[in-house]
Protein backbone atom coordinates (compact mmCIF):
# COMPACT_ATOMS: atom_id res chain seq x y z
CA UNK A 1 -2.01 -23.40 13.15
CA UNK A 2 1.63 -23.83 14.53
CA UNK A 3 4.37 -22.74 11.64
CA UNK A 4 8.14 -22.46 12.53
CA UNK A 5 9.22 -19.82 10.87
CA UNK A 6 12.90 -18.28 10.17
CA UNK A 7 13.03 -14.25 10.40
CA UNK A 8 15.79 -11.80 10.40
CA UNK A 9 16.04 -11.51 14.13
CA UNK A 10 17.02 -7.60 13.63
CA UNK A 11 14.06 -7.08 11.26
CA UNK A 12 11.33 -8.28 13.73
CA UNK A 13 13.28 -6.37 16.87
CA UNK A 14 12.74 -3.05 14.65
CA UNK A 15 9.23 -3.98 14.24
CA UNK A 16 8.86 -4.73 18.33
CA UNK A 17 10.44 -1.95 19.23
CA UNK A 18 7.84 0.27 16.88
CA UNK A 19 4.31 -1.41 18.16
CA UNK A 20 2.46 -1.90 20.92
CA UNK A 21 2.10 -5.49 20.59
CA UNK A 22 5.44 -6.60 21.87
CA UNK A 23 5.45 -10.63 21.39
CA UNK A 24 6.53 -12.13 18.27
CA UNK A 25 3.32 -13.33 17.89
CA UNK A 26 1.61 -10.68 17.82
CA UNK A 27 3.95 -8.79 15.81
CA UNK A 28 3.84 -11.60 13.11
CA UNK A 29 -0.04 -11.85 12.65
CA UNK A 30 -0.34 -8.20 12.29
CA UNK A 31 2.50 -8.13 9.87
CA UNK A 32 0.19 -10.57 8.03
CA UNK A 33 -2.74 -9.33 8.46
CA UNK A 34 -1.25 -5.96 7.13
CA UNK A 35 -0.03 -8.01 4.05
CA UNK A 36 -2.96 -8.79 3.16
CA UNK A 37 -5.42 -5.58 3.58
CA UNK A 38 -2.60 -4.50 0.83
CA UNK A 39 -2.50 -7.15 -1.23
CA UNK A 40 -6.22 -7.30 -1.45
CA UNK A 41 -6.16 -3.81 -2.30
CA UNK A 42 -3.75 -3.94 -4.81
CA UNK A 43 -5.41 -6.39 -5.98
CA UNK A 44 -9.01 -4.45 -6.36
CA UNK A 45 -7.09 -1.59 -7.94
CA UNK A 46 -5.63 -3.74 -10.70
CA UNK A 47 -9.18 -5.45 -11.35
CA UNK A 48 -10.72 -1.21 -11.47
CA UNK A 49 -7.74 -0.41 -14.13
CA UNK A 50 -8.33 -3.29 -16.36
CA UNK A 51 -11.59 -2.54 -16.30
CA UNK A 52 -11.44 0.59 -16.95
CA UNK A 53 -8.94 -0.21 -19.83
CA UNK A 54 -11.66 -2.93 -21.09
CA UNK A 55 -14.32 -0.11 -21.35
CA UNK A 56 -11.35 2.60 -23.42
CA UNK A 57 -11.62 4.40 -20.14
CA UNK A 58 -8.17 5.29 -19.70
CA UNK A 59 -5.84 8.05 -20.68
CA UNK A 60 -1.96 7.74 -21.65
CA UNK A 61 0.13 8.59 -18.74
CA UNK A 62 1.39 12.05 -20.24
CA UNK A 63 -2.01 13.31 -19.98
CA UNK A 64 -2.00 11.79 -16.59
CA UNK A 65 1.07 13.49 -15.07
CA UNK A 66 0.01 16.82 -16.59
CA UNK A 67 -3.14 16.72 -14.77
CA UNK A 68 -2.19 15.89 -11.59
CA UNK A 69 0.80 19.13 -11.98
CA UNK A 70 -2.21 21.07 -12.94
CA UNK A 71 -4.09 19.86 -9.32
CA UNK A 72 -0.65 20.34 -7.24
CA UNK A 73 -0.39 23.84 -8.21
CA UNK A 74 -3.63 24.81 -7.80
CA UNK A 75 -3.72 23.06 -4.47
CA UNK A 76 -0.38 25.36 -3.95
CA UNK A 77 -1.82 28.38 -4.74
CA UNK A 78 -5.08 27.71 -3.03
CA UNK A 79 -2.96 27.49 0.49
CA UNK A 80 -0.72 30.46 -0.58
C-alpha cells in the first residue's frame, strides 16, 4: 500500500543514522513493525493482569515494591 506520510525530518535522520537499513522505507516499516510487537505485548500483559485480578490473584503494590527490594538485595549480595 502507498501512504504519504509527514515525519519530523530530524526524527527519522536519528533513526537512519542508528540502523542498518538506511532508506526511509525501510526505516519506517521496522518502526512499525516494532510498534506493534509492543503494542501486542502490552496488550497480552494487560489481558494476564486483569485476569489475574478476575481470579483475586493480585497483591497491592506495597507488598509488590517490598518484594522486589527484598530480590534486589539479595541479588546484591549474591554478586558481592
Amino acid at each position: 500500500m502507498l501512504a504519504t506520510l509527514t515525519v519530523d525530518a530530524e526524527l527519522l535522520q536519528t533513526a537512519i543514522d542508528l540502523d542498518t537499513q538506511n532508506t526511509k522505507d525501510t526505516i519506517v516499516e521496522a518502526a512499525l513493525r516494532e510498534y506493534i510487537y509492543h503494542r501486542q505485548q502490552l496488550k497480552e500483559a494487560v489481558m494476564i493482569g486483569a485476569a489475574a485480578a478476575d481470579r483475586g490473584d493480585v497483591i497491592d503494590g506495597e507488598t509488590a515494591i517490598a518484594a522486589l527490594r527484598e530480590k534486589i538485595n539479595t541479588w546484591r549480595n549474591e554478586a558481592s
